[in-house]
Protein backbone atom coordinates (compact mmCIF):
# COMPACT_ATOMS: atom_id res chain seq x y z
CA UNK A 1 -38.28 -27.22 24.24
CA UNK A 2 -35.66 -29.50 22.07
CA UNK A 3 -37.45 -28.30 19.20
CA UNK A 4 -36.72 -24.75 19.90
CA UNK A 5 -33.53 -24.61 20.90
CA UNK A 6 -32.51 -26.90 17.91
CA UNK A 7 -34.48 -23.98 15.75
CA UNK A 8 -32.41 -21.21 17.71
CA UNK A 9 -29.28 -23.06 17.07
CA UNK A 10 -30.58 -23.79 13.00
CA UNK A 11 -31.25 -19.99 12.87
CA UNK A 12 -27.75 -19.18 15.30
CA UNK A 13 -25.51 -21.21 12.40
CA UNK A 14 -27.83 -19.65 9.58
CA UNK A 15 -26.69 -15.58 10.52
CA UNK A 16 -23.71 -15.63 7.38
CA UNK A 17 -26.48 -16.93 5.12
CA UNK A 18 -27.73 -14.89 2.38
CA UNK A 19 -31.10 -13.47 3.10
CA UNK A 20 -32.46 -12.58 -0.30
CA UNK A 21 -36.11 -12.12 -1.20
CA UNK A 22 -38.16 -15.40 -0.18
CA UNK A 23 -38.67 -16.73 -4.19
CA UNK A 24 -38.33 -19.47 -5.59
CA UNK A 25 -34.84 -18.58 -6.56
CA UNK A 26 -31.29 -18.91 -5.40
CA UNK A 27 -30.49 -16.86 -2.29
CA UNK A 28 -29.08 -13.63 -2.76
CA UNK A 29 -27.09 -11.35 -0.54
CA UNK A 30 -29.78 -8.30 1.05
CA UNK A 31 -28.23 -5.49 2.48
CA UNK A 32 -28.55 -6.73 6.15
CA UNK A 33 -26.26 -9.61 5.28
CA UNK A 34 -23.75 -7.14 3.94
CA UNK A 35 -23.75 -4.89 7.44
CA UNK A 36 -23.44 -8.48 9.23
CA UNK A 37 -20.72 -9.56 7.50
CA UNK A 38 -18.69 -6.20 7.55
CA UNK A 39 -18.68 -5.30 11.19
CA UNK A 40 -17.40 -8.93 11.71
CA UNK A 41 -15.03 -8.92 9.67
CA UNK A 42 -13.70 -5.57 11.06
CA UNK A 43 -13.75 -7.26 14.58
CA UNK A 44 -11.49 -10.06 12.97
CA UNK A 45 -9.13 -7.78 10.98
CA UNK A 46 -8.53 -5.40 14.22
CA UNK A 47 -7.99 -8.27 16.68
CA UNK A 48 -6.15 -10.16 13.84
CA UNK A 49 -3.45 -6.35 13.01
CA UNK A 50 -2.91 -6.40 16.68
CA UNK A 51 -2.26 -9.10 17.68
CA UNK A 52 0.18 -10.36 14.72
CA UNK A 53 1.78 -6.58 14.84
CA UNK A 54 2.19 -6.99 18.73
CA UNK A 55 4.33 -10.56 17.83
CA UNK A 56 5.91 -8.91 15.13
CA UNK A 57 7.49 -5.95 17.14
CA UNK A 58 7.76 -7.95 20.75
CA UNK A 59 9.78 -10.55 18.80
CA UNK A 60 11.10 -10.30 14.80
CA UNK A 61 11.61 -5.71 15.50
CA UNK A 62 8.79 -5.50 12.76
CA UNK A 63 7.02 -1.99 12.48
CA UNK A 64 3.32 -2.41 13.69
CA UNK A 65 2.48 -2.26 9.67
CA UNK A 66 4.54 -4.88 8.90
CA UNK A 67 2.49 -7.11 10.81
CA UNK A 68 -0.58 -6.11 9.46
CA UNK A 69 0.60 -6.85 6.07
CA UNK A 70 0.91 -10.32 7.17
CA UNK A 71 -1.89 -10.81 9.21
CA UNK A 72 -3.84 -9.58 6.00
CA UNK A 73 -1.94 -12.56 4.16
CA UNK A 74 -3.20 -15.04 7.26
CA UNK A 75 -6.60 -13.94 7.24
CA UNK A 76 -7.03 -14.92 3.21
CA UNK A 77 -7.02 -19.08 1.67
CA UNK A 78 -3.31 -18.97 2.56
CA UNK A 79 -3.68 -20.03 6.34
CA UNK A 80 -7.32 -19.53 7.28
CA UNK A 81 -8.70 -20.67 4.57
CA UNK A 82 -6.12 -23.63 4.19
CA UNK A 83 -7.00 -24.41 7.50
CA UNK A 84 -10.79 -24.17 7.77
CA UNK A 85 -11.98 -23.18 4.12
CA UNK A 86 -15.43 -23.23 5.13
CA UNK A 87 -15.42 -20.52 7.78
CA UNK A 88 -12.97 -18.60 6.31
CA UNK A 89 -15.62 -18.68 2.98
CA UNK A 90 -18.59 -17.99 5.37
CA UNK A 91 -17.02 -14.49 7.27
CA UNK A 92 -15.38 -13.16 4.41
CA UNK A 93 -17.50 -14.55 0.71
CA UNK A 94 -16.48 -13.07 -2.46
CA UNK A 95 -20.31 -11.17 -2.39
CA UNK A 96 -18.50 -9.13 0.55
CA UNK A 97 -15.61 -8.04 -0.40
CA UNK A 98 -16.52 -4.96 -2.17
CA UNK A 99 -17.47 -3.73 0.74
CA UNK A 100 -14.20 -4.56 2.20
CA UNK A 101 -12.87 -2.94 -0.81
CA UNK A 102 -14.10 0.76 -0.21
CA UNK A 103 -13.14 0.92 3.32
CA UNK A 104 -9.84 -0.18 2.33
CA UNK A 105 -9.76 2.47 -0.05
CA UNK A 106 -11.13 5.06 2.50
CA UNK A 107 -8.26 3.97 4.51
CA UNK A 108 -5.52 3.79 3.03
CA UNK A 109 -5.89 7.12 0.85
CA UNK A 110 -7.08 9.26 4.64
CA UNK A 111 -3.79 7.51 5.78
CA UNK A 112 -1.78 8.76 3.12
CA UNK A 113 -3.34 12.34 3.41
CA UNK A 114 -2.18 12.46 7.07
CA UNK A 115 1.18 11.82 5.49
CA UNK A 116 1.35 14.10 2.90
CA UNK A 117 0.69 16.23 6.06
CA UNK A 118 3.66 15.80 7.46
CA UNK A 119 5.90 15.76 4.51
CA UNK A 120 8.56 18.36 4.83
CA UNK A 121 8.81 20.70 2.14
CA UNK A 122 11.68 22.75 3.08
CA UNK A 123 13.62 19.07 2.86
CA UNK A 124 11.95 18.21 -0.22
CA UNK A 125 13.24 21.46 -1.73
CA UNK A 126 16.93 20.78 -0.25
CA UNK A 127 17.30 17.32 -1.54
CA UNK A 128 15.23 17.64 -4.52
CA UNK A 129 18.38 16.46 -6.65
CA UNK A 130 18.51 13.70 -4.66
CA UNK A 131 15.41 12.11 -4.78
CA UNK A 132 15.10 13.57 -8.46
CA UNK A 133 18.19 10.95 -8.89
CA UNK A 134 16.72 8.39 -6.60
CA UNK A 135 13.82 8.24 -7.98
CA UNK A 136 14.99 7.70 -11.82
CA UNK A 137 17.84 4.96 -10.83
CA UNK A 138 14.71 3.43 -9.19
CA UNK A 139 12.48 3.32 -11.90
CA UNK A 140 15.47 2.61 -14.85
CA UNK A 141 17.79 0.05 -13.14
CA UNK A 142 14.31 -2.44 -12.69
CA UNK A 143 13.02 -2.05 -16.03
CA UNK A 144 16.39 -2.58 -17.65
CA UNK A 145 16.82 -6.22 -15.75
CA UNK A 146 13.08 -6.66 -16.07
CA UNK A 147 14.21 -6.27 -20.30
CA UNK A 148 16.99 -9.23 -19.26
CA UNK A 149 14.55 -11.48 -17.39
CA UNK A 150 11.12 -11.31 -19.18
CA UNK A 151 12.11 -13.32 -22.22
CA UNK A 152 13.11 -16.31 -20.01
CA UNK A 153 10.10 -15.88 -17.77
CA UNK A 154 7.99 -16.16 -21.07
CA UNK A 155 9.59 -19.75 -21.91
CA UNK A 156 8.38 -20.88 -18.18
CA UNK A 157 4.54 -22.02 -18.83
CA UNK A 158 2.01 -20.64 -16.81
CA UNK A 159 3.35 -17.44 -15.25
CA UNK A 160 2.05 -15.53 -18.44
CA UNK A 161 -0.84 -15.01 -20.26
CA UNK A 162 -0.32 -17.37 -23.76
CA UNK A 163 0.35 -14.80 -26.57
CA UNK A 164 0.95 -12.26 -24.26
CA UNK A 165 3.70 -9.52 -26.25
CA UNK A 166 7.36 -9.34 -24.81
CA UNK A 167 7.26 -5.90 -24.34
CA UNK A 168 4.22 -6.20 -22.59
CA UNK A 169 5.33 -8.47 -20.01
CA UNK A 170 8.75 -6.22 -19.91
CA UNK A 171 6.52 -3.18 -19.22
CA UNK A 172 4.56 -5.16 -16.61
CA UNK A 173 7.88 -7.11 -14.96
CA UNK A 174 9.42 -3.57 -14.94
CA UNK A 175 6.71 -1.87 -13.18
CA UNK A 176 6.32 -4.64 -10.57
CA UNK A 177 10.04 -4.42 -9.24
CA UNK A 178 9.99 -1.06 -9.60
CA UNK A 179 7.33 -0.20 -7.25
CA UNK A 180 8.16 0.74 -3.61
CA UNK A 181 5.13 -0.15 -1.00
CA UNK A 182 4.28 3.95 -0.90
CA UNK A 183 1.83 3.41 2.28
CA UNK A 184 4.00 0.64 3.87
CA UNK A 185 6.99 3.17 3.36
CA UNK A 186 5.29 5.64 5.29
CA UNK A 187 4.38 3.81 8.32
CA UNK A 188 8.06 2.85 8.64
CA UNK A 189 9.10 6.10 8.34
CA UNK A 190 6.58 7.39 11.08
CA UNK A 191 7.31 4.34 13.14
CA UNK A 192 11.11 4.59 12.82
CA UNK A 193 11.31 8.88 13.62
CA UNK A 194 12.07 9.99 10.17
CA UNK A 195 8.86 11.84 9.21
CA UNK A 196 10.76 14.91 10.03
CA UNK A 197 14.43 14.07 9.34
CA UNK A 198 15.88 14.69 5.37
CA UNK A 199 16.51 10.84 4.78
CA UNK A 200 12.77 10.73 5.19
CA UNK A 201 11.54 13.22 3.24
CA UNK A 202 13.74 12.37 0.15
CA UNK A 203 12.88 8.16 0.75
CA UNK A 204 8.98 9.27 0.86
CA UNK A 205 9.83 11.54 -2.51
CA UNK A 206 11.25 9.08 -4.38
CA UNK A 207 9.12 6.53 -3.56
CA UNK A 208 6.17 8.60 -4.44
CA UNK A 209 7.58 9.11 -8.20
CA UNK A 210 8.21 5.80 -8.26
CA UNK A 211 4.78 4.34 -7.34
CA UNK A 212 3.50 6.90 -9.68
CA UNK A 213 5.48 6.25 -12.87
CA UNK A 214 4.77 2.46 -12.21
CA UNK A 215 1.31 3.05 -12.76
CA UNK A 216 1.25 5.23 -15.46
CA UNK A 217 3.39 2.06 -16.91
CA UNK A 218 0.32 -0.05 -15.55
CA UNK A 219 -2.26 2.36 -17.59
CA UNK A 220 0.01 2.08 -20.86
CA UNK A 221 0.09 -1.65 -20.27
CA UNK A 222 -3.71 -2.16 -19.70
CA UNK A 223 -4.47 0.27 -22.81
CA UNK A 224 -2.11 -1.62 -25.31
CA UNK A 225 -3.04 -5.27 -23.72
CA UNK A 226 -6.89 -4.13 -25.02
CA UNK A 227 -8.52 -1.29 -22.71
CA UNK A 228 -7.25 1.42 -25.56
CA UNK A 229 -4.72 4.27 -25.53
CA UNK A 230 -7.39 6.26 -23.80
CA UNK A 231 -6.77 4.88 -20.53
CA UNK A 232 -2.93 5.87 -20.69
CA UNK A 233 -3.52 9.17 -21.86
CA UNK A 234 -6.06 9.76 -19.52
CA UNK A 235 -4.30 8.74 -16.55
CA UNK A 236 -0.55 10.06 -17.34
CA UNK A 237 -2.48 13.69 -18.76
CA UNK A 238 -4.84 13.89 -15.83
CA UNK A 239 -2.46 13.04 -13.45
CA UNK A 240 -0.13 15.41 -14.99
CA UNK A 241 -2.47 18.29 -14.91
CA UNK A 242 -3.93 17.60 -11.16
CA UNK A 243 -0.46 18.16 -9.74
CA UNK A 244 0.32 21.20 -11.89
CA UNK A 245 -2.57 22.79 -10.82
CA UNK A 246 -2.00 21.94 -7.22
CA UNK A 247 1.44 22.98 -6.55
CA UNK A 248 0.55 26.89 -8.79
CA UNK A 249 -2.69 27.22 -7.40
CA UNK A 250 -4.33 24.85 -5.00
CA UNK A 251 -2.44 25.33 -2.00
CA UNK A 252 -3.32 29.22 -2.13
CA UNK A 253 -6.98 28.18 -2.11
CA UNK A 254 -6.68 25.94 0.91
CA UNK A 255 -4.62 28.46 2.60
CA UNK A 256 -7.52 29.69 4.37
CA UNK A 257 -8.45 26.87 6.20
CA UNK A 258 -5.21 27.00 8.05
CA UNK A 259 -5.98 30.64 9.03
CA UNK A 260 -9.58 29.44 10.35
CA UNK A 261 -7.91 27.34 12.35
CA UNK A 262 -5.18 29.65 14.02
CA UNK A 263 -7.32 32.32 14.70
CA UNK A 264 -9.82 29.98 16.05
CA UNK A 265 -7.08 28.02 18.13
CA UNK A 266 -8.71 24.49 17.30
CA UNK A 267 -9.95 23.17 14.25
CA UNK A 268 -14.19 23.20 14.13
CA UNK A 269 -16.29 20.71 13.14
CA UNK A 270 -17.24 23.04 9.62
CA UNK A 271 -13.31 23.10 8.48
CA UNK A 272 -12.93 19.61 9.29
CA UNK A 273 -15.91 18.37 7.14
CA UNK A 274 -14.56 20.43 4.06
CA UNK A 275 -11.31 18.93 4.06
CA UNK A 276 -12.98 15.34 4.58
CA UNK A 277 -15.13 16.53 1.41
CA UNK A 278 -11.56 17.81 -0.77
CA UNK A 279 -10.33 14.56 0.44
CA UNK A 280 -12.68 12.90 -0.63
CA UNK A 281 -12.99 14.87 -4.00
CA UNK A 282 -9.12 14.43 -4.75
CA UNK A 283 -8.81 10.72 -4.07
CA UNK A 284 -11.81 10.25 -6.47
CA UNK A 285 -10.32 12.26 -9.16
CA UNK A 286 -6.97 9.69 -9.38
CA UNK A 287 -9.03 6.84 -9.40
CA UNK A 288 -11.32 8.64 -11.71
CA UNK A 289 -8.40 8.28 -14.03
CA UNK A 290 -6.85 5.35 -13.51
CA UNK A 291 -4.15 6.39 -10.59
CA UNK A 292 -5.19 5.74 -7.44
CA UNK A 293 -6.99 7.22 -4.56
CA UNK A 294 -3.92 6.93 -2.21
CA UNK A 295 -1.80 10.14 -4.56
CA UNK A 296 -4.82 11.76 -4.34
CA UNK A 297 -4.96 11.58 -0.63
CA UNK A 298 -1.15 12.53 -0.07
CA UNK A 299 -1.25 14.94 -3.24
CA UNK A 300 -3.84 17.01 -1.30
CA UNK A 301 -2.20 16.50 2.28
CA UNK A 302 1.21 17.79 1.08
CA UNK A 303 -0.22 21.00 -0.08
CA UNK A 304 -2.91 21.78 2.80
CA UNK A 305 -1.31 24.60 5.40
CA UNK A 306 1.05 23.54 8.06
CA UNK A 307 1.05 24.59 11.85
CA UNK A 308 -1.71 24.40 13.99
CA UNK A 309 -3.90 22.64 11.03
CA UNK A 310 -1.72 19.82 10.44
CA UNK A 311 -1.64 19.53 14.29
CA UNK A 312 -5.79 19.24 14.95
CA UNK A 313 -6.30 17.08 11.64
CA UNK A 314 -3.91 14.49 13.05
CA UNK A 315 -5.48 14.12 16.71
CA UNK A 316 -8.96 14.39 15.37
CA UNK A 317 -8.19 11.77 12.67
CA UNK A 318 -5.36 9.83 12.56
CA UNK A 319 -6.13 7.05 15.43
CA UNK A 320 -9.13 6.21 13.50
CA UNK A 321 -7.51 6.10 10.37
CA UNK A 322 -5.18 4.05 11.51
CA UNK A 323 -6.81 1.60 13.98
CA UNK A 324 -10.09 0.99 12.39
CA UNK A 325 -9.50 1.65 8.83
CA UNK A 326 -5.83 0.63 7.38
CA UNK A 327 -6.22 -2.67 8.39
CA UNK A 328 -9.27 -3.44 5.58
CA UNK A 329 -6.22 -2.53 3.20
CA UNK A 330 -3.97 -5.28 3.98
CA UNK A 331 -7.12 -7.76 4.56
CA UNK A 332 -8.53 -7.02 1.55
CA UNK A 333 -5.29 -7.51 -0.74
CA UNK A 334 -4.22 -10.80 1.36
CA UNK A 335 -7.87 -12.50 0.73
CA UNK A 336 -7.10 -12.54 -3.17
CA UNK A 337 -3.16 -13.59 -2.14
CA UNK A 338 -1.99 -17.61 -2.22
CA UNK A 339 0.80 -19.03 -1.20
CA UNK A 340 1.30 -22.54 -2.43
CA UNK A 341 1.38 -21.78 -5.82
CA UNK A 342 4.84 -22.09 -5.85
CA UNK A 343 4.77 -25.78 -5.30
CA UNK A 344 7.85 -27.39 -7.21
CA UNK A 345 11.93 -26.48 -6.97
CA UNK A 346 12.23 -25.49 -10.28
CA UNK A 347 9.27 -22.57 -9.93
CA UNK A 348 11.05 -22.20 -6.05
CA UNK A 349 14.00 -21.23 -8.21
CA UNK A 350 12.24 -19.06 -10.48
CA UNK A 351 10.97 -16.96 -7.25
CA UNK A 352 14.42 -16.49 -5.71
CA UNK A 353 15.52 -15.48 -8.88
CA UNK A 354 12.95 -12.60 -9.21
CA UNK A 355 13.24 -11.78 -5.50
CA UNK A 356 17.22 -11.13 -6.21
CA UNK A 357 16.97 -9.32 -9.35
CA UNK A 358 14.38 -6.99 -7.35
CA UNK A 359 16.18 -6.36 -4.44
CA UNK A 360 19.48 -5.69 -6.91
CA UNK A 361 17.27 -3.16 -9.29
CA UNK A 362 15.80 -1.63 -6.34
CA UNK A 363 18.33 -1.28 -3.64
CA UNK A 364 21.26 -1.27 -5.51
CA UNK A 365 20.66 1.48 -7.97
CA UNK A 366 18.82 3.29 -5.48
CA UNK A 367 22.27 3.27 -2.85
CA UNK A 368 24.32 4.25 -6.08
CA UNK A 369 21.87 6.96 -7.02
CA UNK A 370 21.89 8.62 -3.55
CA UNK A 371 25.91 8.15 -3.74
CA UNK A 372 26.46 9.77 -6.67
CA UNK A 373 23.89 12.73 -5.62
CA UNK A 374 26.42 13.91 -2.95
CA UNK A 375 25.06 11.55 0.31
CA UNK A 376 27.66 9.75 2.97
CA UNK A 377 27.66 6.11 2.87
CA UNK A 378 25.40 5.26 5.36
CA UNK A 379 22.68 7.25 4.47
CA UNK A 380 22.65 6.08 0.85
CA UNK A 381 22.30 2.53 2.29
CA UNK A 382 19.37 3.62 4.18
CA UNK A 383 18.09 4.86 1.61
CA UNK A 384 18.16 1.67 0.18
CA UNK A 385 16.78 -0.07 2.48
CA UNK A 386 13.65 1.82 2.76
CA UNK A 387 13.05 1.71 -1.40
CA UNK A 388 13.58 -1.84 -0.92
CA UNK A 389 10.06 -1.85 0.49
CA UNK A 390 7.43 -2.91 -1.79
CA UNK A 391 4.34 -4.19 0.09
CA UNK A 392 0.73 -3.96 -0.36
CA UNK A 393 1.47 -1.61 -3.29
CA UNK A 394 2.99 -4.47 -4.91
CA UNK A 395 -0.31 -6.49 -3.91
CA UNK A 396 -2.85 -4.37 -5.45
CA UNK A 397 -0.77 -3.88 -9.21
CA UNK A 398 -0.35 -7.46 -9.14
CA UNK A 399 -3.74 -8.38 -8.72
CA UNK A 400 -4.86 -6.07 -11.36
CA UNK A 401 -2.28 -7.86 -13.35
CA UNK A 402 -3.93 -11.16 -12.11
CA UNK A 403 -7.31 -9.91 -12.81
CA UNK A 404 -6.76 -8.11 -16.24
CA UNK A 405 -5.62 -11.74 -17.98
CA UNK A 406 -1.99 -10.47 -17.97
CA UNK A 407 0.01 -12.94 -15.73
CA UNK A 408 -0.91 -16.12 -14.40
CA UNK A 409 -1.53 -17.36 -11.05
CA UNK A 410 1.81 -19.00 -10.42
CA UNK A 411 3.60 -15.30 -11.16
CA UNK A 412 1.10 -14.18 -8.67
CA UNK A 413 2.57 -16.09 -6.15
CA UNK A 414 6.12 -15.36 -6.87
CA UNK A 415 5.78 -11.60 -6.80
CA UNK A 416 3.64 -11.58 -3.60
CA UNK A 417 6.55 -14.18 -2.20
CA UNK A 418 8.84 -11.26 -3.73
CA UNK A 419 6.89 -8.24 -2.12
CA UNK A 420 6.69 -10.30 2.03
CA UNK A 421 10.30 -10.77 1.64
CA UNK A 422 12.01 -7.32 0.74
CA UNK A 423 9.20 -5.83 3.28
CA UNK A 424 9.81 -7.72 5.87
CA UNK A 425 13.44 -7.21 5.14
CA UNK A 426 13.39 -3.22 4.98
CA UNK A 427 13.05 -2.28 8.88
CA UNK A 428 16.05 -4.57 10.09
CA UNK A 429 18.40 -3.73 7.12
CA UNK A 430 18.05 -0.09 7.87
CA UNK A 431 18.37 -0.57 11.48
CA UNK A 432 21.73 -2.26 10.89
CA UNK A 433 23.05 0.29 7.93
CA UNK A 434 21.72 3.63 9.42
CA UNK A 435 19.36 3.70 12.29
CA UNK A 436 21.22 2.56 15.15
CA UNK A 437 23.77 4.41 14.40
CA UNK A 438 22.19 7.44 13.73
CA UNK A 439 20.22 7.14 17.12
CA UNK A 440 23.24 6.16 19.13
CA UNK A 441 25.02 9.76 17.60
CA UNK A 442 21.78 11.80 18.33
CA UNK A 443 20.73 12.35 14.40
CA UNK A 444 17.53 10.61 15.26
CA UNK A 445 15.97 10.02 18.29
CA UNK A 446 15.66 6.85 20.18
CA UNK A 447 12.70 4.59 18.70
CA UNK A 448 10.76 3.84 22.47
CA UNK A 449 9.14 0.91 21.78
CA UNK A 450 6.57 0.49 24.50
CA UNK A 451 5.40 3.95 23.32
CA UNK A 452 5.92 2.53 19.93
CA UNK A 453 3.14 -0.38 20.39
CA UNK A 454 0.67 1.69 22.15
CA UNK A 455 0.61 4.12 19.69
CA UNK A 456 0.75 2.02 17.15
């Protein structure tokens, strides 16, 4: 009886094992090892989002997302794996994560659809000077300090690649603070009431030319740093023609889809599968060349029919999207993340630095942009505040950077340090330049933050 229950407890500890073919051979991962490890690893990332974004919004006023950034960060050889490197290796191994990796994907770019769903046009097309403005002071005034910076970063060993080009890195430092956490930004914006005001609208804009020019930067980078000019081409072109032909003809095409759904009073099962499918089909084309999934996904929402449609695609989609889906994103990017990299004060001081030159590119020349394009005071600051944001956006170009042989692991650090900070940062500072304010004049309406957490 020992026997067997010390077999049963052998097999019990065994279940995270690989289980490849029985040879005479190193064990391999089969594909029951990969469906083990994945639905516990959701379990941990759900329980992990909810519970760190319940903290974060019962104590610090975080957004929901802004905890599940961080709990991503806990969950990866930062905390759990500082703490217990073993287990945190056994529930989430390297052999895993590309797994992780496409759900991620799945849900961050159906997240981003749902957004583009809810983008105002009729504000885009009122404050397109704006964000037109926004938008360019946000992707100049960060690769004009990144010029200033990069040549002393170079003399610092370790954070680049040896024989690494200055104009690469400048390309690559400019990109980085340029970003703005596109997904992250969202959330905020739903979380905070602005999905339908004009501050919104133009913030989501901007941000979205922004994210984009940054990674046509990326692609040019990549292509001159050895994956050839055809990447750049092929991503800026493609990109290029995808929204042309979106904005003259697509949205006539889907058109019908929203009149399926009016005349039918609820959307059926048939028009919901074909816009999973052009989901689908859309976020694959930007990663096809060399985008990203999540433009794809908002491209696509932003020009599908309003009304009723928009209405029936959110309550048959959105709490999965969000709930079971998003969080892989944030997991996935903090399990390649470290944080004590940046182990000495002189590298401490090289952080701060970068974290104040990007919050000076980024919010400053964003306020002044929005200033000098005709808003008040407050709402340029706002404005501000929310381009501040970089996030997980900043995670994923990073690691590419990490990945790709251009910067080295002590950069890493310093831009993910960079990206927590002027996140975490973004919800309070507009809360204390615009949004209590606003609320307390009737512009926006109150945040209720019990109905806040439970739908978040």
């Amino acid at each position: 009886m020992l026997e067997l229950l010390a077999q049963g407890w052998t097999a019990l500890g065994d279940v995270l094992s690989p289980h490849g073919p029985a040879v005479n051979a190193a064990k391999s991962y089969a594909p029951g090892d990969f469906s083990i490890h994945f639905f516990l690893q959701l379990a941990i990332i759900i329980a992990a989002c909810r519970v760190v974004g319940w903290i974060g919004q019962r104590f610090l006023g975080q957004p929901q997302v802004v905890g599940e950034m961080i709990a991503g960060v806990l969950l990866g050889p930062s905390l759990f794996g500082l703490l217990t490197p073993d287990l945190q290796a056994a529930i989430f191994p390297k052999e895993t994560r590309n797994v992780l990796y496409t759900g991620a994907q799945l849900g961050v770019g159906l997240y981003m659809f749902l957004v583009g769903l809810t983008l105002r046009l009729d504000h885009f097309r009122t404050k397109a000077k704006s964000a037109a403005g926004v938008s360019a002071a946000g992707i100049a005034a960060p690769f004009a300090l990144a010029a200033l910076i990069t040549p002393w970063l170079l003399q610092v060993p370790g954070l680049f690649t040896p024989g690494i080009s200055t104009s690469n890195a400048t390309l690559f430092m400019g990109a980085c603070i340029a970003l703005t956490a596109f997904p992250m930004l969202a959330r905020i914006i739903n979380e905070r009431g602005l999905a339908n005001s004009s501050l919104g609208t133009l913030s989501l804009t901007a941000g979205a030319f922004d994210d984009a020019a940054s990674w046509c930067v990326l692609a040019v980078v990549l292509a001159t740093f050895g994956a050839g000019p055809g990447v750049a081409v092929i991503a800026i072109g493609g990109a290029l023609l995808y929204v042309l032909f979106m904005v003259t003809v697509g949205h006539r095409l889907l058109a019908p889809l929203g009149r399926a759904v009016e005349a039918r009073g609820e959307m059926s099962m048939q028009v919901l599968a074909i816009t999973l499918a052009l989901f689908c089909l859309s976020a694959f084309l930007m990663d096809a060349i060399g985008i990203h999934a999540i433009f794809g996904g908002f491209l696509l929402g932003a020009c599908m029919p309003r009304g009723l449609f928009v209405t029936e695609m959110k309550r048959k989609v959105e709490p999965l999207a969000v709930v079971l889906l998003l969080p892989m994103f944030f997991t996935y990017s903090g399990l390649n993340t470290r944080m004590d990299m940046v182990n000495s004060l002189p590298l401490l001081l090289v952080a701060l630095g970068i974290l104040a030159v990007s919050i000076l590119a980024k919010f400053g020349a964003c306020y002044a942009a929005a200033r000098l394009a005709g808003e008040d005071n407050r709402t340029a600051l706002g404005i501000g505040a929310l381009m501040n944001s970089r996030g997980l956006m900043e995670l994923i170009i990073i690691n590419i950077g990490l990945q790709k042989g251009i910067i080295g692991p002590t950069l890493f650090s310093m831009l993910v340090l960079m990206a927590i900070v002027t996140t975490v940062m973004a919800t309070p500072l507009f809360e204390a330049v615009y949004g209590r304010r606003a609320r307390a004049s009737g512009e926006l309406a109150p945040v209720d933050e019990r109905e806040l957490a439970t739908a978040a």
